[in-house]
C-alpha atoms as a PDB file:
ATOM      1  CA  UNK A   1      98.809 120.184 104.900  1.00  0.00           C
ATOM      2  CA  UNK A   2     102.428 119.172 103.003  1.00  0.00           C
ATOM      3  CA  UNK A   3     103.277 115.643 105.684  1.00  0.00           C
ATOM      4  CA  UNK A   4     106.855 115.239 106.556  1.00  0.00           C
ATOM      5  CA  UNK A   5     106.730 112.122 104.825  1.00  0.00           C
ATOM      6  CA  UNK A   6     106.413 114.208 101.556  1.00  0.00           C
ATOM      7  CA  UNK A   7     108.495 116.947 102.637  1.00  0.00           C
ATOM      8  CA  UNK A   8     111.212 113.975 103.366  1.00  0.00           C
ATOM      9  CA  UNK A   9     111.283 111.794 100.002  1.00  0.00           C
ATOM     10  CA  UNK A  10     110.704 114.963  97.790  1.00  0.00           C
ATOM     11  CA  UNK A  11     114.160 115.104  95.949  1.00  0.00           C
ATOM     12  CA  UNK A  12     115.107 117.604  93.518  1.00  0.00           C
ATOM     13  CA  UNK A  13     115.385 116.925  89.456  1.00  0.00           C
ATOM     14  CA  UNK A  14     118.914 118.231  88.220  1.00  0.00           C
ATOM     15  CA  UNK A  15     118.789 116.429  85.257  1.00  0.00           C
ATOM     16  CA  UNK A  16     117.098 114.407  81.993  1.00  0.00           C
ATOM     17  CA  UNK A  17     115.735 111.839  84.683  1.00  0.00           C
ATOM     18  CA  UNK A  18     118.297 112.341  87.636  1.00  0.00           C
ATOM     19  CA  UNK A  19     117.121 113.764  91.118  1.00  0.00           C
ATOM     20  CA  UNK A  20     118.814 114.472  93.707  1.00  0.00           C
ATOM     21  CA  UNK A  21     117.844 114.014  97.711  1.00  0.00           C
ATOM     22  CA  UNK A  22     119.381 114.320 101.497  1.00  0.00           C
ATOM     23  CA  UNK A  23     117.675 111.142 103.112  1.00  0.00           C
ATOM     24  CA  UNK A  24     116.037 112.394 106.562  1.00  0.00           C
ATOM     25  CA  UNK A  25     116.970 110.317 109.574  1.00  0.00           C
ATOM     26  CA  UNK A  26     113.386 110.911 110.635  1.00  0.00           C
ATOM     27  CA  UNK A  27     112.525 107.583 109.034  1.00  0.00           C
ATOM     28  CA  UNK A  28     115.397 105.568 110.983  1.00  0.00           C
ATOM     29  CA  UNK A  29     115.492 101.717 112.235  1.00  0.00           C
ATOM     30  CA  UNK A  30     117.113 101.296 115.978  1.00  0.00           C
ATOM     31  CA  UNK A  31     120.519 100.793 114.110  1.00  0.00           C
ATOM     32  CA  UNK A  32     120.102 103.750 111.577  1.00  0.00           C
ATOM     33  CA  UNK A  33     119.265 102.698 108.600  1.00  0.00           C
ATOM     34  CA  UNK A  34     116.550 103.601 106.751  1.00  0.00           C
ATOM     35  CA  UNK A  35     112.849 102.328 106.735  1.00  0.00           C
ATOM     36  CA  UNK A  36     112.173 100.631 103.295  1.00  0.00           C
ATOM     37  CA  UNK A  37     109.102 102.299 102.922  1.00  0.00           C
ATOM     38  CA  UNK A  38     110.636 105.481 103.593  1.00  0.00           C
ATOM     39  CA  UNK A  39     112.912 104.375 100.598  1.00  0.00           C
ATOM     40  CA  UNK A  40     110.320 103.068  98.136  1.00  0.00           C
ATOM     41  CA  UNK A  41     108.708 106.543  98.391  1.00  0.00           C
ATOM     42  CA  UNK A  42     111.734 108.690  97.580  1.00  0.00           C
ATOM     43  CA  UNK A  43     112.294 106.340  94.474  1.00  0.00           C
ATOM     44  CA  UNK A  44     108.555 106.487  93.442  1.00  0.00           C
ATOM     45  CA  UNK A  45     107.891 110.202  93.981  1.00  0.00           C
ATOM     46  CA  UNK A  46     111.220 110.982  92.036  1.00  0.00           C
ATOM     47  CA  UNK A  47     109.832 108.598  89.414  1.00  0.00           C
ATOM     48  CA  UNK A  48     106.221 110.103  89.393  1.00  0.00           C
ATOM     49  CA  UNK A  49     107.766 113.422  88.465  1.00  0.00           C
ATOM     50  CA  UNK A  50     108.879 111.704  85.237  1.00  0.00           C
ATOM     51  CA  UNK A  51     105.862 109.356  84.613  1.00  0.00           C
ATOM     52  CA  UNK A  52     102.961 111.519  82.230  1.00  0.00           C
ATOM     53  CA  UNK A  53     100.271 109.806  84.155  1.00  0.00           C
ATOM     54  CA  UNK A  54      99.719 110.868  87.752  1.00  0.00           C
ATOM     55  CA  UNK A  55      98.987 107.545  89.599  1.00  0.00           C
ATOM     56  CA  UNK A  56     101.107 105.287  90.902  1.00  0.00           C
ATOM     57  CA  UNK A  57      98.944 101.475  90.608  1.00  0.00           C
ATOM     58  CA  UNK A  58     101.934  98.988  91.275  1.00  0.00           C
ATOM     59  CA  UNK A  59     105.223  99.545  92.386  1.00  0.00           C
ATOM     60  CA  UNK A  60     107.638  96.539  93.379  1.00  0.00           C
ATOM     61  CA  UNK A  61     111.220  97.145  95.074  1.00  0.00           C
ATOM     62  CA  UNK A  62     114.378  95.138  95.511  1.00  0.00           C
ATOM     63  CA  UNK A  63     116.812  96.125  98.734  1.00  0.00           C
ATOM     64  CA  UNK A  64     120.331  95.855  97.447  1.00  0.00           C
ATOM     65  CA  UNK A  65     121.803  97.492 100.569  1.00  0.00           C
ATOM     66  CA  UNK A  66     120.928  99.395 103.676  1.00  0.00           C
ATOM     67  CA  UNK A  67     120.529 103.024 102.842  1.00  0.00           C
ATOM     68  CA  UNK A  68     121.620 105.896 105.700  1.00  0.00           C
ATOM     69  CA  UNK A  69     121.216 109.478 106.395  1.00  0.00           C
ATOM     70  CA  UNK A  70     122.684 111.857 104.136  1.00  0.00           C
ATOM     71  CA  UNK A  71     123.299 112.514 100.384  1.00  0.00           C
ATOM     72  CA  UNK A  72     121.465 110.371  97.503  1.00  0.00           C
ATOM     73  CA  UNK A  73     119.990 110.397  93.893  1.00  0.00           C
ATOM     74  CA  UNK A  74     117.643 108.508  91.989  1.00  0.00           C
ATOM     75  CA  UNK A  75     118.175 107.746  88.300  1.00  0.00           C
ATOM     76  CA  UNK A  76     115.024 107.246  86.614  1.00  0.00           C
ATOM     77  CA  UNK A  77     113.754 105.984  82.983  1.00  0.00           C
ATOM     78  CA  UNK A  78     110.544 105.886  81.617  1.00  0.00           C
ATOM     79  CA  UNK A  79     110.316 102.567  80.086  1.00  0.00           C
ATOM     80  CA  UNK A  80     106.971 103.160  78.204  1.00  0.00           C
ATOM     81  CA  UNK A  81     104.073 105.667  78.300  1.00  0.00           C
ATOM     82  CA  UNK A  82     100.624 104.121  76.896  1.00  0.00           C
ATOM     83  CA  UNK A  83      97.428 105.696  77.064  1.00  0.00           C
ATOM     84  CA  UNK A  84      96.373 103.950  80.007  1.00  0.00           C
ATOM     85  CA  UNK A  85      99.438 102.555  81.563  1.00  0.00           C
ATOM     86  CA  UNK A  86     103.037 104.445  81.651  1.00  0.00           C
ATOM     87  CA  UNK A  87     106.067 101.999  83.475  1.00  0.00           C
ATOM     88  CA  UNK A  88     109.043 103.177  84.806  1.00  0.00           C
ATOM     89  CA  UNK A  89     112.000 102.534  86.480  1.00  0.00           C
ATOM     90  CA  UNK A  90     114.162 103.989  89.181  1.00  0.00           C
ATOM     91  CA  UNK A  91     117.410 103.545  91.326  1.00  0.00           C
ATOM     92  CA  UNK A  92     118.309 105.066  94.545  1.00  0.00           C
ATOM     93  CA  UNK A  93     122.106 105.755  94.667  1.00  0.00           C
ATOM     94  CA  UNK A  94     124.187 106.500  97.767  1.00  0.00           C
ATOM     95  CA  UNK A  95     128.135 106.556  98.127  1.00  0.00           C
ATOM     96  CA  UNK A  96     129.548 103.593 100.165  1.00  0.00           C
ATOM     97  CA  UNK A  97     132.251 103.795 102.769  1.00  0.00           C
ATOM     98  CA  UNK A  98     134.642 103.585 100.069  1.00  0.00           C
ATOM     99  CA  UNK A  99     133.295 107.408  98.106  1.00  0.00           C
ATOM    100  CA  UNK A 100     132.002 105.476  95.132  1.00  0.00           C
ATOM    101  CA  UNK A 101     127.902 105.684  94.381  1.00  0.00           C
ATOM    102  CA  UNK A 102     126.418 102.519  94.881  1.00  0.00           C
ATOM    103  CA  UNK A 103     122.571 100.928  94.218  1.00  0.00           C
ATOM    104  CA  UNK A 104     120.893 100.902  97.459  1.00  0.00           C
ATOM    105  CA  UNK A 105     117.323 100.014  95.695  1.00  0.00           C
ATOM    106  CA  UNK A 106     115.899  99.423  92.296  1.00  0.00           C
ATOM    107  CA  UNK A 107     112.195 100.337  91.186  1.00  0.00           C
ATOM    108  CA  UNK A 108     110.300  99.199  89.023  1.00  0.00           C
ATOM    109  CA  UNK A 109     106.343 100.753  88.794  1.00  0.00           C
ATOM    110  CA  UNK A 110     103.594 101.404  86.714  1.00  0.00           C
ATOM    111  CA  UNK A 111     101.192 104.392  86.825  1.00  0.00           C
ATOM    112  CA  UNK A 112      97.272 105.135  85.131  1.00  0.00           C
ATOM    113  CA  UNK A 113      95.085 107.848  85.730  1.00  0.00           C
ATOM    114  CA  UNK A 114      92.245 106.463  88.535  1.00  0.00           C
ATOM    115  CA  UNK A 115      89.873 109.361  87.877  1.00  0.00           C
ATOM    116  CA  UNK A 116      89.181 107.843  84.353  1.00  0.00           C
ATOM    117  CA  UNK A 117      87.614 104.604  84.754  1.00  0.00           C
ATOM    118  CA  UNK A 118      84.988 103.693  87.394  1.00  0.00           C
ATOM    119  CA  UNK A 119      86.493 101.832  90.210  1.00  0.00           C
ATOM    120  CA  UNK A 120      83.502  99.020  90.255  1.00  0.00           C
ATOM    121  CA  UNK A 121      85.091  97.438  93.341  1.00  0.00           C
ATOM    122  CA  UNK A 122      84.915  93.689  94.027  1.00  0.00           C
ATOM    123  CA  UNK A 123      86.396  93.052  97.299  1.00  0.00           C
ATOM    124  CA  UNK A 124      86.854  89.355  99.235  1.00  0.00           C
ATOM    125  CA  UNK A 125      87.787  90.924 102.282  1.00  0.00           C
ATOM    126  CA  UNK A 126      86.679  93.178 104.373  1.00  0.00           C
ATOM    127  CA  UNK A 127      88.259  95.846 107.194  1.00  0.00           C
ATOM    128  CA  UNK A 128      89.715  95.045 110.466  1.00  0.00           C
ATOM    129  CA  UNK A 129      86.597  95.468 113.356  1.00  0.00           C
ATOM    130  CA  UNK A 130      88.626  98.009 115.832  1.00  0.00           C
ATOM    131  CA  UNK A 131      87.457 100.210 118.125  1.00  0.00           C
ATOM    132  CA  UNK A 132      86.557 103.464 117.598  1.00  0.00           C
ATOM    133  CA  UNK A 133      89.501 106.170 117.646  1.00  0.00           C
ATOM    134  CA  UNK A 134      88.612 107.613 120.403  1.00  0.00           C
ATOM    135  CA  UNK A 135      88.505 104.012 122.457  1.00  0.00           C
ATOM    136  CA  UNK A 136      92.111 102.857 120.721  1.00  0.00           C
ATOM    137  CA  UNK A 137      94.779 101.639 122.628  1.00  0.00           C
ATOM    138  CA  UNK A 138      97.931 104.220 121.329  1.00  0.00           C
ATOM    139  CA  UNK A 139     101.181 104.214 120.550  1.00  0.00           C
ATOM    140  CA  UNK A 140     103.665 105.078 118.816  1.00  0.00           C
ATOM    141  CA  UNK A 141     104.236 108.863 117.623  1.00  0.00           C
ATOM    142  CA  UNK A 142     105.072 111.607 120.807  1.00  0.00           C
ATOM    143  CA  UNK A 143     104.467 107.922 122.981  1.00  0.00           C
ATOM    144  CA  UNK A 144     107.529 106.451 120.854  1.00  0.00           C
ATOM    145  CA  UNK A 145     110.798 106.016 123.327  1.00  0.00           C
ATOM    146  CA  UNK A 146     113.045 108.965 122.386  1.00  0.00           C
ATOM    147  CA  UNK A 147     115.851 106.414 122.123  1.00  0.00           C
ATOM    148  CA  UNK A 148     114.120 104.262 119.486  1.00  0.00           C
ATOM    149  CA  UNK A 149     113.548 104.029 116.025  1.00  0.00           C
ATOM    150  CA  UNK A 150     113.157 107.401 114.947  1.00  0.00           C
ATOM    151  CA  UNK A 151     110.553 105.952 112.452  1.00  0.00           C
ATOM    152  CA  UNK A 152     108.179 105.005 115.286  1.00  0.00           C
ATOM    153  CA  UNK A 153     107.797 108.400 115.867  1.00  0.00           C
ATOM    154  CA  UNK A 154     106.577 109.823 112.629  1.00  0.00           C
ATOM    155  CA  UNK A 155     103.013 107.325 113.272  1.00  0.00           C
ATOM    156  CA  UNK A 156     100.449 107.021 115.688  1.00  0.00           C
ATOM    157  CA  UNK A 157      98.485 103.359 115.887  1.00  0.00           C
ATOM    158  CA  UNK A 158      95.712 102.515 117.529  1.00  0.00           C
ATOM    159  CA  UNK A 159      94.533  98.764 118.946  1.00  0.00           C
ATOM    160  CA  UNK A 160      91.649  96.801 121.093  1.00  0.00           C
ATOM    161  CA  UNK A 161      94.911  96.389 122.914  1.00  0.00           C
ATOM    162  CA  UNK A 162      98.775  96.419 122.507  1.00  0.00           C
ATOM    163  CA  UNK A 163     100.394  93.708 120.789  1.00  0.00           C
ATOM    164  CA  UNK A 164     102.750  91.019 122.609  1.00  0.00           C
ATOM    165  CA  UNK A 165     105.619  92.488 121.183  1.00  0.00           C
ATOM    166  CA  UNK A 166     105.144  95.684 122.593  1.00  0.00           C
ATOM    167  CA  UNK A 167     104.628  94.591 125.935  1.00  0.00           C
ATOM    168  CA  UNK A 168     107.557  91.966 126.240  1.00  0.00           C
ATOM    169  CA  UNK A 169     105.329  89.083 125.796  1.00  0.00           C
ATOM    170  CA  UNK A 170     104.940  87.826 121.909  1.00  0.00           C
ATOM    171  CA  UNK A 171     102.213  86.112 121.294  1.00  0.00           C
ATOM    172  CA  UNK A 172     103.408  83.561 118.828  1.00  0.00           C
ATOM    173  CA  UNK A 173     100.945  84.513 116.539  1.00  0.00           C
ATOM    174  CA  UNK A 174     102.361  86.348 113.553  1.00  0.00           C
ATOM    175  CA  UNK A 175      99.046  88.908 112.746  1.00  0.00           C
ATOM    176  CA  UNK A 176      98.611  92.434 113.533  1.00  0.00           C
ATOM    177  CA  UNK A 177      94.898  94.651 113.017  1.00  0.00           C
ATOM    178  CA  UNK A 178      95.313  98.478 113.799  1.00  0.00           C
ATOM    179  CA  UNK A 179      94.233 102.237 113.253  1.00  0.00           C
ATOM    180  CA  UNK A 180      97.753 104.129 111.180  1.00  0.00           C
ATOM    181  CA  UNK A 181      97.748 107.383 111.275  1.00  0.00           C
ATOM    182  CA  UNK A 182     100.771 110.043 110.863  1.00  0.00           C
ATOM    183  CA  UNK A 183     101.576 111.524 113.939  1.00  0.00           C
ATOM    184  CA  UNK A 184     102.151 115.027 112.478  1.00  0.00           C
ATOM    185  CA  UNK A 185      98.742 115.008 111.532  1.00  0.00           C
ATOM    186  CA  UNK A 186      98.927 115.139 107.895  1.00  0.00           C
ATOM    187  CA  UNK A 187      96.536 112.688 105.958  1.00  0.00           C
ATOM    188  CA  UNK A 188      97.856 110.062 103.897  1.00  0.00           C
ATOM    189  CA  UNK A 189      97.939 110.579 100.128  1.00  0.00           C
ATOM    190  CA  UNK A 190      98.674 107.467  97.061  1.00  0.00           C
ATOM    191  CA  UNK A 191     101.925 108.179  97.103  1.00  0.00           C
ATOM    192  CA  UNK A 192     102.355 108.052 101.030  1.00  0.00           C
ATOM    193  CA  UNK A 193     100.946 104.727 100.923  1.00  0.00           C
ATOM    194  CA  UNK A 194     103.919 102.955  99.538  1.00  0.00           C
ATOM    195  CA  UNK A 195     105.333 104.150 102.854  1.00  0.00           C
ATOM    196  CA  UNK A 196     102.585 102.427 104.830  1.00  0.00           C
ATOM    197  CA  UNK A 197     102.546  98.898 103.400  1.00  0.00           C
ATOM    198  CA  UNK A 198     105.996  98.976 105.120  1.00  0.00           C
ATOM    199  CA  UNK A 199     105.743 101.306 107.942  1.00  0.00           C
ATOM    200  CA  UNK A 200     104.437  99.255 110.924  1.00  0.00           C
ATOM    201  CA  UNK A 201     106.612  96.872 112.832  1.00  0.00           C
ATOM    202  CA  UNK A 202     106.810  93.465 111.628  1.00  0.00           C
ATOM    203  CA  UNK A 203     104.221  90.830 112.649  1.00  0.00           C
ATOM    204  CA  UNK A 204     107.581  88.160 113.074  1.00  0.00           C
ATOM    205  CA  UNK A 205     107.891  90.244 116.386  1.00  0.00           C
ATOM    206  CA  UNK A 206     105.354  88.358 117.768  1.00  0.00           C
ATOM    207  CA  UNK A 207     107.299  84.925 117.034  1.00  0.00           C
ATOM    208  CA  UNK A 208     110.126  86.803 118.827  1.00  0.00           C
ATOM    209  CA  UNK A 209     111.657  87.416 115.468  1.00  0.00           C
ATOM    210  CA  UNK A 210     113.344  90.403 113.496  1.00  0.00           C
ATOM    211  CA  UNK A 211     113.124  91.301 109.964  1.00  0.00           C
ATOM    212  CA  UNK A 212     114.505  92.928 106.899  1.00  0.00           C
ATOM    213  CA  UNK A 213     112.503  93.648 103.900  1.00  0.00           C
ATOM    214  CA  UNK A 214     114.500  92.169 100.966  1.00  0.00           C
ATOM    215  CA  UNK A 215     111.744  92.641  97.889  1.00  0.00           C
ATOM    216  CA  UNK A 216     108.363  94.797  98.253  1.00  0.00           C
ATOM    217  CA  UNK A 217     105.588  94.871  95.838  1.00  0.00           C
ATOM    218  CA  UNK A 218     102.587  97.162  96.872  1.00  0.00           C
ATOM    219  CA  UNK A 219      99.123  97.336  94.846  1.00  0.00           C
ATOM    220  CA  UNK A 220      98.043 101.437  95.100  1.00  0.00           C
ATOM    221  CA  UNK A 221      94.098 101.141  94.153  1.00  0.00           C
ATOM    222  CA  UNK A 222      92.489 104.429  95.820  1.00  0.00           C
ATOM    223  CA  UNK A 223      93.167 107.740  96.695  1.00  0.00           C
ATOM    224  CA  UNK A 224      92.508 107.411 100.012  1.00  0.00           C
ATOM    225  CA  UNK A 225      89.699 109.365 102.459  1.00  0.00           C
ATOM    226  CA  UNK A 226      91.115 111.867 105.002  1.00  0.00           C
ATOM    227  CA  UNK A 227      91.174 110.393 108.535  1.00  0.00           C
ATOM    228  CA  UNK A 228      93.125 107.456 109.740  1.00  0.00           C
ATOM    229  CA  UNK A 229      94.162 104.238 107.689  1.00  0.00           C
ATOM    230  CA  UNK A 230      93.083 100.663 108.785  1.00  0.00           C
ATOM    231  CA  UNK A 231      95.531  97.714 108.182  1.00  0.00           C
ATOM    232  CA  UNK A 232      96.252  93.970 108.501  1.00  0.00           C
ATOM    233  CA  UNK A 233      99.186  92.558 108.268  1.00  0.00           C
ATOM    234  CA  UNK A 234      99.913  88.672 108.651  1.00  0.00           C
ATOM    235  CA  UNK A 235     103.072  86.312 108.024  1.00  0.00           C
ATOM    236  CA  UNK A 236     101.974  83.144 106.889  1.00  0.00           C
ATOM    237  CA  UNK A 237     105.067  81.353 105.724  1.00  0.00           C
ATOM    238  CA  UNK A 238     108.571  80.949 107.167  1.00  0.00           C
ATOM    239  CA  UNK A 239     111.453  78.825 105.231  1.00  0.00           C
ATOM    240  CA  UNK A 240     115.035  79.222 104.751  1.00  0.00           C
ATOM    241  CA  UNK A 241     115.718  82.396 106.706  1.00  0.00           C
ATOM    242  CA  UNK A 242     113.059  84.003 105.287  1.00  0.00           C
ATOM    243  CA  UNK A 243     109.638  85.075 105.240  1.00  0.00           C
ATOM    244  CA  UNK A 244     106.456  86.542 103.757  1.00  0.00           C
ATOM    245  CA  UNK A 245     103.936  89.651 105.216  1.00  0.00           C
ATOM    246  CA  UNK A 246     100.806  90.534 103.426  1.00  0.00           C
ATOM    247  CA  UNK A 247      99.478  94.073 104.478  1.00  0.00           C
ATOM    248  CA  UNK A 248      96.176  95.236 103.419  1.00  0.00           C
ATOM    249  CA  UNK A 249      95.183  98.646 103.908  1.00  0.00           C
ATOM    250  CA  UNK A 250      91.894 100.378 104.179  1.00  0.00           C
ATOM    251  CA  UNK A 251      90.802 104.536 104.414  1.00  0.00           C
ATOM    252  CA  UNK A 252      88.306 105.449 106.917  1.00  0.00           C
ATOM    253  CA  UNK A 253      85.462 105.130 104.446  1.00  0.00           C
ATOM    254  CA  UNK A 254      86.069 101.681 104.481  1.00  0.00           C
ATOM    255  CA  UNK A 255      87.631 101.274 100.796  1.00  0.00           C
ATOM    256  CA  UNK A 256      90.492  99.118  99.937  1.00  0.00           C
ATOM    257  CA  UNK A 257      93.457 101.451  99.180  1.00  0.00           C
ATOM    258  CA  UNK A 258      96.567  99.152  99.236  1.00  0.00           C
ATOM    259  CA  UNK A 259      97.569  96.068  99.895  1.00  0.00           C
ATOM    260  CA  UNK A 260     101.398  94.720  99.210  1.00  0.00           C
ATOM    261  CA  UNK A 261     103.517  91.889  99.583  1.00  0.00           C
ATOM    262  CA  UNK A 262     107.256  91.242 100.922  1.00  0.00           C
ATOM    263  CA  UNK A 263     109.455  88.788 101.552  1.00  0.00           C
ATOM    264  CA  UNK A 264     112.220  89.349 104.310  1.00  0.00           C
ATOM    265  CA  UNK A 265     115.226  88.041 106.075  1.00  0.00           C
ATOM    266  CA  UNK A 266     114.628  86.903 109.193  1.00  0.00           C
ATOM    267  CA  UNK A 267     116.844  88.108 111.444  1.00  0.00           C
END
């Protein structure tokens, strides 16, 4: 099953490294703009088309401006293909109020081929200990208000129970443990997981806090397992209007598929 995710970031190559792309508003914030992981993954798939080797292993972002609904490109260059590592980079375009094209986000990423080395995992940390599926707390998805973020309702999440923010009560504590899956049904795939690093609200909720992602740098180390996603996601630092998250996200076999890195505005 093609998600909407990928149905939504695939753009179209016109060009020598030049795609273009009608952004979905399925992926909105409450103001409309766009989700940042919803951007990242238009870049990267438009860059992945370009890249000779087919996986996506690090991929770090810079937000230069709020992209919207409507008509975009990406201009991509690949930067250098190796035998085992290719590295690429790509910019989403969009025209400002004034006509003219402006940067919106700049890529940068670097791709290998998984299937040809043994993944020999050493992992420190291990998976969130929720519930099973079945005994979840939900939301999110068809239980998303229809007058919110349109993003909310493109995922389902499951909890032991729902967090502060949710219920009008943060808890002060900036750390969030939950079941992700897409509410269309579709299972996540490599690429979809640049969206997920960056799909869930923000843990600075719970401090009674907003955010906006200002760089992203996600590690993409599995394909992952059909079936839901596990994730963590914890804000340690705060300073000068801005602040860290640190998501780490595991498939339902238990394996380590991504884990990324942001730092934010604080809003």
């Amino acid at each position: 099953m093609i998600g909407e995710l990928a149905l939504d970031s695939a753009a179209q190559r016109v060009g020598d490294g030049v795609h273009e792309i009608v952004l979905s508003d399925r992926w909105g914030l409450l103001d409309g703009r766009l989700n940042g992981g919803y951007q990242l993954s238009v870049a990267l798939r438009a860059l992945a088309a370009e890249i000779p080797l087919p996986d996506p292993v690090v991929a770090s972002a810079s937000y230069l401006r709020p992209a919207w609904p409507g008509p975009a490109r990406v201009l991509t260059e690949v930067v250098r293909a190796g035998r085992r590592l290719a590295t690429g980079t790509a910019r989403l375009v969009q025209a400002g109020p004034d006509g003219d094209e402006r940067e919106v986000l700049r890529l940068e990423a670097t791709f290998a081929d998984l299937a040809a080395s043994p993944a020999d995992p050493v992992d420190r940390t291990a998976p969130p200990d929720l519930p099973p599926p079945e005994e979840c707390r939900t939301f999110g998805g068809t239980e998303a208000p229809p007058d919110g973020a349109t993003v909310g309702q493109r995922i389902r999440y499951g909890v032991r129970e729902l967090p502060g923010w949710v219920r009008g009560e943060p808890s002060g504590d900036p750390v969030a443990e939950f079941r992700f899956a897409f509410a269309d049904g579709s299972d996540a795939t490599l690429l979809d997981l640049a969206f997920v690093v960056d799909g869930a609200a923000p843990v600075v909720l719970e401090l009674g806090r907003g955010s906006s992602t200002a760089q992203l740098t996600v590690h993409l180390r599995e394909h992952p397992a059909p079936g839901p996603l596990v994730c963590r996601t914890v804000t340690n630092h705060l300073a000068h209007g801005l602040h860290d998250e640190d998501v780490e996200v595991w498939d339902s076999r238990g394996v380590l598929v991504a884990q990324s890195r942001q730092l934010a505005l604080l809003l």
